[in-house]
C-alpha atoms as a PDB file:
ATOM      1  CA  UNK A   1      -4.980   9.397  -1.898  1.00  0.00           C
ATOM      2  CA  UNK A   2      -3.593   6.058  -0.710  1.00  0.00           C
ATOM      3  CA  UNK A   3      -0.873   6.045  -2.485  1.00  0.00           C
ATOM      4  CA  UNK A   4       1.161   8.834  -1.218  1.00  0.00           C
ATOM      5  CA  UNK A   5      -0.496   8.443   2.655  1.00  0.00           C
ATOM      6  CA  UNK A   6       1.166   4.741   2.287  1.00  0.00           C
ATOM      7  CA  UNK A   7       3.971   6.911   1.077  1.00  0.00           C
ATOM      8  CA  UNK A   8       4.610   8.669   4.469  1.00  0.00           C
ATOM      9  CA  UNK A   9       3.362   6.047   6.570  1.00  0.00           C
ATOM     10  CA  UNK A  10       6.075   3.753   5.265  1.00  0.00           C
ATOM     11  CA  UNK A  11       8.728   6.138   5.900  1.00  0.00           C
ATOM     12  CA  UNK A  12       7.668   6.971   9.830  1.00  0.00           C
ATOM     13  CA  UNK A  13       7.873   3.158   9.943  1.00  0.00           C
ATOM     14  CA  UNK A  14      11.377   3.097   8.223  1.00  0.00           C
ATOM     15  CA  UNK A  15      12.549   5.931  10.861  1.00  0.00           C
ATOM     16  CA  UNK A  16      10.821   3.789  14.017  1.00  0.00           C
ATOM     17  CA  UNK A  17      13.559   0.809  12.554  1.00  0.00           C
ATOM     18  CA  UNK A  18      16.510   2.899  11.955  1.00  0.00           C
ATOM     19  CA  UNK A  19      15.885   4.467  15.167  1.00  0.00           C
ATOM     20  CA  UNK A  20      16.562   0.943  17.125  1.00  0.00           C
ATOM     21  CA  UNK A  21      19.074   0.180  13.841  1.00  0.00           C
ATOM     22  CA  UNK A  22      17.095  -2.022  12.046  1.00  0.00           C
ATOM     23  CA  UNK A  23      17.022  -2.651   7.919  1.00  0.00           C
ATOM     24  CA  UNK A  24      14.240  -1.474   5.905  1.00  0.00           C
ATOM     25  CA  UNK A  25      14.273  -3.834   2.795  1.00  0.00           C
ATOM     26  CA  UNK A  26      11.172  -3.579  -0.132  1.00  0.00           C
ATOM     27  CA  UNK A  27       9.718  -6.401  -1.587  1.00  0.00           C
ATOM     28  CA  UNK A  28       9.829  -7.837  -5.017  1.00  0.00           C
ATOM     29  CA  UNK A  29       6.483  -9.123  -6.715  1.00  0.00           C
ATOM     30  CA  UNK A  30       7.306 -12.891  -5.355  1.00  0.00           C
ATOM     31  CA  UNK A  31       5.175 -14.090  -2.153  1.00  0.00           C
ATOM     32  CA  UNK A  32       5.382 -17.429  -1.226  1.00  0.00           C
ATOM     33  CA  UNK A  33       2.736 -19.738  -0.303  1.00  0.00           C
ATOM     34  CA  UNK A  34       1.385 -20.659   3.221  1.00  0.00           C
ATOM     35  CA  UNK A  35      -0.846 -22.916   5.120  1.00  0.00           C
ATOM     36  CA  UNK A  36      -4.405 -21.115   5.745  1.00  0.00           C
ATOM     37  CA  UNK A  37      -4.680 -19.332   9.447  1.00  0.00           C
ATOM     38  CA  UNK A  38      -2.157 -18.766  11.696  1.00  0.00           C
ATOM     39  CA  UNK A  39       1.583 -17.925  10.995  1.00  0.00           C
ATOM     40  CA  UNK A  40       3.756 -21.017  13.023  1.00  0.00           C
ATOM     41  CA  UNK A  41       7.046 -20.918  10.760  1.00  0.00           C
ATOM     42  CA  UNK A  42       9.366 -17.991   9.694  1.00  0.00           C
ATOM     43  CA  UNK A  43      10.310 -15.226  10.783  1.00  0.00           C
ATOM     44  CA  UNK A  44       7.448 -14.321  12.021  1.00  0.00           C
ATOM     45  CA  UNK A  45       5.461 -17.439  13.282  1.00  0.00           C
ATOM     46  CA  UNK A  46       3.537 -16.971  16.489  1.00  0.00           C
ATOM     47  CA  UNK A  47       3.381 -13.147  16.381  1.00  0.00           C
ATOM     48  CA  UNK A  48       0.749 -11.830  17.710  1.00  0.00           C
ATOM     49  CA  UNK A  49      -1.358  -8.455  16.361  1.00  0.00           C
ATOM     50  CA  UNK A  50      -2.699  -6.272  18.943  1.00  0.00           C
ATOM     51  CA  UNK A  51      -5.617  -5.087  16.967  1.00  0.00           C
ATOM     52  CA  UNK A  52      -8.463  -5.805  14.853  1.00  0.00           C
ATOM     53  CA  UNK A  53      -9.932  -7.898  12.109  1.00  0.00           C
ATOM     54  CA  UNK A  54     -12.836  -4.533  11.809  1.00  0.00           C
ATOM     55  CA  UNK A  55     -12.791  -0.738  12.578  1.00  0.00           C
ATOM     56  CA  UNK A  56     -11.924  -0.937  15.853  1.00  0.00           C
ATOM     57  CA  UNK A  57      -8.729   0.237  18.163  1.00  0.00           C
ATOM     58  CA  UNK A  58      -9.282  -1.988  20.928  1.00  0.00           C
ATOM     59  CA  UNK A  59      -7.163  -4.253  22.027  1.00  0.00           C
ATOM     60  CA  UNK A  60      -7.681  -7.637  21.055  1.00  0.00           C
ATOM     61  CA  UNK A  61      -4.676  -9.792  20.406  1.00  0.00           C
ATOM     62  CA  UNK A  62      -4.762 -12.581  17.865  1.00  0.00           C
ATOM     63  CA  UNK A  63      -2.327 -14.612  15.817  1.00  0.00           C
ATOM     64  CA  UNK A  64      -0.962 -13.252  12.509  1.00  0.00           C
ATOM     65  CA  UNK A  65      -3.032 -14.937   9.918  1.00  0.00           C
ATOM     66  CA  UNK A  66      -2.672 -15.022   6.679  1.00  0.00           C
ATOM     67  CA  UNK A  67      -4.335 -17.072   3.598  1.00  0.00           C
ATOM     68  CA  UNK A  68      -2.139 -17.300   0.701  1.00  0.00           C
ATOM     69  CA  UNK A  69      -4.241 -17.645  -3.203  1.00  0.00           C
ATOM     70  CA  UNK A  70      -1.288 -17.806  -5.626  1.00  0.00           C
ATOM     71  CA  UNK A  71      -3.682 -17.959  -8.519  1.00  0.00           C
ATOM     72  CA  UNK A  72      -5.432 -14.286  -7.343  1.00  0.00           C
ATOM     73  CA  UNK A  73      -1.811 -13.307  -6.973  1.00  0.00           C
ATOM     74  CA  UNK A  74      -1.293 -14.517 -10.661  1.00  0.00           C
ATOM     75  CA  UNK A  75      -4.052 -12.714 -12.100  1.00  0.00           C
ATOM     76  CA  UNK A  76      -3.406  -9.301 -10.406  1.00  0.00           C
ATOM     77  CA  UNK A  77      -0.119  -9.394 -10.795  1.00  0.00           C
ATOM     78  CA  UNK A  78       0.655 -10.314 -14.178  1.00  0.00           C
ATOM     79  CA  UNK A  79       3.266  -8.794 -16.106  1.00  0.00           C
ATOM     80  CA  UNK A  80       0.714  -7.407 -18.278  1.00  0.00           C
ATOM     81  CA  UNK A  81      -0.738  -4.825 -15.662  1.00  0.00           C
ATOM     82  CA  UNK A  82       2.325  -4.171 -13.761  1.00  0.00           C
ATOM     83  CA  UNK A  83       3.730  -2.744 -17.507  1.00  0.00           C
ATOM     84  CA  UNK A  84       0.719  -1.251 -17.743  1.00  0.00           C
ATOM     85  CA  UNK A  85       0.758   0.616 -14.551  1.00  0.00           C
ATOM     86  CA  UNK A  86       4.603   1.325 -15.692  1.00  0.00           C
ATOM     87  CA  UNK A  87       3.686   2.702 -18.957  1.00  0.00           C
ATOM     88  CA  UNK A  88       0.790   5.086 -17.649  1.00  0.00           C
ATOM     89  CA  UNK A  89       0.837   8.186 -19.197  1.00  0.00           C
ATOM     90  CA  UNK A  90      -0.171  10.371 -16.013  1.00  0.00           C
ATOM     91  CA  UNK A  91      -0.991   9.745 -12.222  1.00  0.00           C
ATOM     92  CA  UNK A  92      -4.672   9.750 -12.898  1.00  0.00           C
ATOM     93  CA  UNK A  93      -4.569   6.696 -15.423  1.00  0.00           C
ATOM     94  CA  UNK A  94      -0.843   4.753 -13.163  1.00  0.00           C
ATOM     95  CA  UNK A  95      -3.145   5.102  -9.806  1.00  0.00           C
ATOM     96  CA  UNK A  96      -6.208   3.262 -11.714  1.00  0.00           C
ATOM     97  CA  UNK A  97      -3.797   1.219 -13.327  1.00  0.00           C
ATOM     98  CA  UNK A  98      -2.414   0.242  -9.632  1.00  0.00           C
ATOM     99  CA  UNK A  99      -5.905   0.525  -7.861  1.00  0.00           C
ATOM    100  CA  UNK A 100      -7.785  -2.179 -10.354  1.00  0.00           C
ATOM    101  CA  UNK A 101     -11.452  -1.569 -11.389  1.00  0.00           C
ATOM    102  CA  UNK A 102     -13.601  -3.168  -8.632  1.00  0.00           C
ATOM    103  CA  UNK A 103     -13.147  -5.132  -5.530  1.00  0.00           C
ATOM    104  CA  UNK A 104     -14.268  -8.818  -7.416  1.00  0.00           C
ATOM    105  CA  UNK A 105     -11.530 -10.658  -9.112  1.00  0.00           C
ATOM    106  CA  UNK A 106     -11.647  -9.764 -12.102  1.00  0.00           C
ATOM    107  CA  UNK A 107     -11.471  -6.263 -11.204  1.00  0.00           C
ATOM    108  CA  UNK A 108      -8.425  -6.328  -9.226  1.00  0.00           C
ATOM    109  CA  UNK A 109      -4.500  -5.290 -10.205  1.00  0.00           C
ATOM    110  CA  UNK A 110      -1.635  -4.759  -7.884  1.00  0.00           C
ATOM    111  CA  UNK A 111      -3.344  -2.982  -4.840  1.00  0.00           C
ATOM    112  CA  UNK A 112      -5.900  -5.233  -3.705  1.00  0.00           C
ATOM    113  CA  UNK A 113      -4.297  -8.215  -5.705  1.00  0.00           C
ATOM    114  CA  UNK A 114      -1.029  -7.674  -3.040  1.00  0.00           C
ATOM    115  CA  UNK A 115      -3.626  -7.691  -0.290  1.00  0.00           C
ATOM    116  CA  UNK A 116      -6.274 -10.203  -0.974  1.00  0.00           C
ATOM    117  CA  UNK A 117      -3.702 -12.430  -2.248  1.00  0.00           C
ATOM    118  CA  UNK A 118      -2.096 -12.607   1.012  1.00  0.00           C
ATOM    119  CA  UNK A 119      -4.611 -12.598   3.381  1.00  0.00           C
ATOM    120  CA  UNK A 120      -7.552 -14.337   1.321  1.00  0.00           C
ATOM    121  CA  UNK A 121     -10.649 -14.587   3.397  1.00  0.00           C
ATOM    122  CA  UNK A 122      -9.249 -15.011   7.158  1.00  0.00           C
ATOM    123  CA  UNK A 123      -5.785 -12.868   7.112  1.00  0.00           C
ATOM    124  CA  UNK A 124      -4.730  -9.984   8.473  1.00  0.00           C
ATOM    125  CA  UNK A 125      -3.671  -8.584   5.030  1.00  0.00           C
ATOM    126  CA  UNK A 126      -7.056  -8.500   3.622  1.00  0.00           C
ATOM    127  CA  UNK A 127      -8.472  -6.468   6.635  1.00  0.00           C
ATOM    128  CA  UNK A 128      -7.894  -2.675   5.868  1.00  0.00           C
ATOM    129  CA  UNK A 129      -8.075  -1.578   9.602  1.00  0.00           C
ATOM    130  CA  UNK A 130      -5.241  -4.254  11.083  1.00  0.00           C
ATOM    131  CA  UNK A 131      -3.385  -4.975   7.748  1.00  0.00           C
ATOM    132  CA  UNK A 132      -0.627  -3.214   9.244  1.00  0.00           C
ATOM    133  CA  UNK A 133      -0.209  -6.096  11.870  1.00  0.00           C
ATOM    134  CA  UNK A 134       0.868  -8.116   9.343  1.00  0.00           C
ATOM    135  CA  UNK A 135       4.625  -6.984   8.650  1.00  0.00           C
ATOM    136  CA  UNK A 136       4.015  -7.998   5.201  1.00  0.00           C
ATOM    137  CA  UNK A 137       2.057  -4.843   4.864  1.00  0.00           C
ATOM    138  CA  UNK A 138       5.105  -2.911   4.666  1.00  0.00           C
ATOM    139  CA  UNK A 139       6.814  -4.682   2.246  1.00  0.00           C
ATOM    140  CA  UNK A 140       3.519  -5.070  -0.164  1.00  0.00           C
ATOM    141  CA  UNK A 141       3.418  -0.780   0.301  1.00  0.00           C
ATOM    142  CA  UNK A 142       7.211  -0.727  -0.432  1.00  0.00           C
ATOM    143  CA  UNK A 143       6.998  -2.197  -3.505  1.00  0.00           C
ATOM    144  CA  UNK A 144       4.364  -0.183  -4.697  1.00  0.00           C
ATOM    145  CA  UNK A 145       6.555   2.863  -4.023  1.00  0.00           C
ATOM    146  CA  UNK A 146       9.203   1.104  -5.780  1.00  0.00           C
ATOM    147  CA  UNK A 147       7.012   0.945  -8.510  1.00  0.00           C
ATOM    148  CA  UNK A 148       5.727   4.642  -8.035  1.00  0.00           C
ATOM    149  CA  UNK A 149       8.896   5.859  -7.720  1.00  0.00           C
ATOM    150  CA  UNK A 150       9.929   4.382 -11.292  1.00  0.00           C
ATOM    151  CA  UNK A 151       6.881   5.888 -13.092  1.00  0.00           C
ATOM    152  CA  UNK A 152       7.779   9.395 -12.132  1.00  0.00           C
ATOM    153  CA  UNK A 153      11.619   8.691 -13.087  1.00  0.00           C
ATOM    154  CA  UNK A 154      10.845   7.946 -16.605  1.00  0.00           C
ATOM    155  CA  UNK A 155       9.848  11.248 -17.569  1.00  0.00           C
ATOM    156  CA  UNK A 156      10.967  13.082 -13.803  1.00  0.00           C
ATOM    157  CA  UNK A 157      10.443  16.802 -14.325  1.00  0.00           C
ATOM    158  CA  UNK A 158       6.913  16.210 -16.101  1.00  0.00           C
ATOM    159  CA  UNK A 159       5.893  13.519 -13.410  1.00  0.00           C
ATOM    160  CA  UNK A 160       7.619  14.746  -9.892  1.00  0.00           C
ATOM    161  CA  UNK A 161       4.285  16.484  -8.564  1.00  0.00           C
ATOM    162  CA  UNK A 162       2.067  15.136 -10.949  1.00  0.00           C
ATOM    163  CA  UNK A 163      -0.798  13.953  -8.791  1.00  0.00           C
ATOM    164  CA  UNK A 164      -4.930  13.189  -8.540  1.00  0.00           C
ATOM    165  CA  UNK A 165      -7.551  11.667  -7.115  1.00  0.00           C
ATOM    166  CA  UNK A 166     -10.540  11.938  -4.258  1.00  0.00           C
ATOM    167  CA  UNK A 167      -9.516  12.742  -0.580  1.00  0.00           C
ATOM    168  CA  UNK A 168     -12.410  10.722  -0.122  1.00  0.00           C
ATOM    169  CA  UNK A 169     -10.829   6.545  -0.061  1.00  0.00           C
ATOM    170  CA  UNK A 170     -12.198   4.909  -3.042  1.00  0.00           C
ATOM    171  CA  UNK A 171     -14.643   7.408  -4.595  1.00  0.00           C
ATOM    172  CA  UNK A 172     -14.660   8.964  -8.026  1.00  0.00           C
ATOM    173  CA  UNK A 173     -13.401   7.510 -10.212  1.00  0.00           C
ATOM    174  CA  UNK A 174     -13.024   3.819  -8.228  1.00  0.00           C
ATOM    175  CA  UNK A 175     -16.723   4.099  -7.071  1.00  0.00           C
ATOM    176  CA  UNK A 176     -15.323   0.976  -5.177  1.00  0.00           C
ATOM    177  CA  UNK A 177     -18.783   1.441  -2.777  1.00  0.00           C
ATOM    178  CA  UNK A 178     -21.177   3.299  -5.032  1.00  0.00           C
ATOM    179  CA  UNK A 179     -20.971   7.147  -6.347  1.00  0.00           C
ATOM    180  CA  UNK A 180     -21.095   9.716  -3.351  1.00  0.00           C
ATOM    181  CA  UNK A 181     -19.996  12.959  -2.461  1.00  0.00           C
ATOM    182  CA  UNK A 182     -15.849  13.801  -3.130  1.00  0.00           C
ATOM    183  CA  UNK A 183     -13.056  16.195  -3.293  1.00  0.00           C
ATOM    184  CA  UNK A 184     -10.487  16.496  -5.396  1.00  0.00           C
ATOM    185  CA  UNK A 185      -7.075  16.291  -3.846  1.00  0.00           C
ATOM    186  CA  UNK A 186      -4.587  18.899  -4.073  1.00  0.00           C
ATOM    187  CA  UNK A 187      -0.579  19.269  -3.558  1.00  0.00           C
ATOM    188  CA  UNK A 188      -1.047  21.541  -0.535  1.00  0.00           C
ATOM    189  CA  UNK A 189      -3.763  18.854   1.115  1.00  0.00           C
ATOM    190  CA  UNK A 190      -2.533  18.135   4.558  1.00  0.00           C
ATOM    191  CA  UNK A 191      -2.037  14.156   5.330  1.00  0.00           C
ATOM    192  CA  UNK A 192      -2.548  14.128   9.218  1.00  0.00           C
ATOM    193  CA  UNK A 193      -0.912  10.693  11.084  1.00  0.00           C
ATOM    194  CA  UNK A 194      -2.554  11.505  14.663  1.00  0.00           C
ATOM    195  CA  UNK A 195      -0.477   9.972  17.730  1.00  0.00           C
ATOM    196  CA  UNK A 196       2.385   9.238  14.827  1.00  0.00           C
ATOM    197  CA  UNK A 197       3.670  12.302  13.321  1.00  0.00           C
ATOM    198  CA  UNK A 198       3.230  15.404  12.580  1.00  0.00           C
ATOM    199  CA  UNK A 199       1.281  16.685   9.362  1.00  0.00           C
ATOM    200  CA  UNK A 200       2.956  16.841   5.996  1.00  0.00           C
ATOM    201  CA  UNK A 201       1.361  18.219   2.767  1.00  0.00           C
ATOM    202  CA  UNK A 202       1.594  16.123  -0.445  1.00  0.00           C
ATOM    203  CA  UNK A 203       4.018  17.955  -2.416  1.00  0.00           C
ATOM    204  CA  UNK A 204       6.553  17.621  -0.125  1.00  0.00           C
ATOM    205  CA  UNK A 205       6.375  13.919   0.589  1.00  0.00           C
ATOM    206  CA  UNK A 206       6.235  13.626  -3.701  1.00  0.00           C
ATOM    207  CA  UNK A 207      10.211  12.702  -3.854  1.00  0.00           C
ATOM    208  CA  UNK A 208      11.782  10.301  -2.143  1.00  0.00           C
ATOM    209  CA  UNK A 209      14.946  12.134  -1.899  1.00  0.00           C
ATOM    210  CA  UNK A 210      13.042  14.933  -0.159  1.00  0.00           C
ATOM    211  CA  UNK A 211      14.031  15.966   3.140  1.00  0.00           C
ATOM    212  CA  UNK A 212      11.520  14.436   5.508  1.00  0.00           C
ATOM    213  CA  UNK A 213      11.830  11.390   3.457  1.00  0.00           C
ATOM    214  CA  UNK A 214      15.383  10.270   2.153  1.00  0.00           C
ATOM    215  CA  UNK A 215      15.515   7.380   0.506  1.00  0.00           C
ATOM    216  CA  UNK A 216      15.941   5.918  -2.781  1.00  0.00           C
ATOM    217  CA  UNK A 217      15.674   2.915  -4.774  1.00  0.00           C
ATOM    218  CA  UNK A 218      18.697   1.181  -6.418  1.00  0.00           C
END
């Protein structure tokens, strides 16, 4: 279910920005290398995140850190599974496509590959609870979308509300953390975003062009 939670939570981020008139741009599959720990040059050196590394909403502010591996980058993104992932013949098979296999190396794609490759084993990207610190989060989710968004365009009326997977994060068939108990997600599930917005079922978050979303790609 990440992919369409990521979905609306990228969009109540890209209202926040318009609200104070700020661009929303996506990212290409191009990240560019940096010194291990702390962000000090850029755009956004010496920013600090209010929350995190762990499962926890307390406040404890830290520099952005992030710890670039171009070669993990390499691997997960190749051109080989992004066309892969483009070529997919359903959801079920593009989100497995997008998710990897497995949390090790040679088990990871464009998900985890986008994340790991970024933050490595110190940054914020690589932390699942305060990887939205990092504003690169929103980009790596953005292109992703792009990504999702051209999947269902190349065959639209079969693919517009075509869409699987657990409710549970990373269970059946990832089995990211062992086999355990799941449920299938439906179109009518409910994503909730307590203390953000107010809850939105799947199908109509499936189009970007949809009212409570409007937006498209060029």
């Amino acid at each position: 279910m990440l992919a369409i939670f990521h979905k609306h939570f990228r969009s109540q981020f890209r209202e926040g920005l318009v609200a104070v008139r700020k661009a929303y741009p996506h990212l290409t599959f191009q990240l560019l290398n940096r010194t291990p720990g702390c962000v000090t040059t850029g755009p956004f050196a010496n920013r600090v995140v209010s929350m995190g590394l762990g499962a926890s909403t307390e406040y404890t502010p830290h520099c952005l850190r992030r710890d670039m591996s171009p070669q993990l980058v390499s691997h997960a993104m190749s051109t080989q599974n992004i066309n892969k992932a483009i070529n997919s013949a359903n959801f079920y098979d593009f989100n497995f496509n997008m998710q990897g296999t497995g949390l090790d190396v040679s088990g990871m794609t464009i998900h985890a590959g986008l994340h790991l490759g970024l933050g490595g084993q110190v940054g914020e990207s690589s932390d699942m609870f305060s990887s939205p610190g990092d504003p690169a989060f929103w980009f790596i989710h953005g292109a992703m979308d792009q990504m999702w968004d051209k999947w269902q365009r190349k065959s639209w009326s079969q693919r517009k509300l075509d869409y699987s997977g657990p409710v549970e994060m990373f269970a059946y068939p990832f089995n990211f953390q062992g086999d355990f108990p799941y449920t299938n997600v439906t179109l009518d599930y409910q994503l909730a975003f307590p203390n953000f917005g107010a809850n939105v079922k799947i199908r109509d978050v499936m189009d970007t062009a949809a009212p409570n979303l409007c937006y498209k790609y060029t």
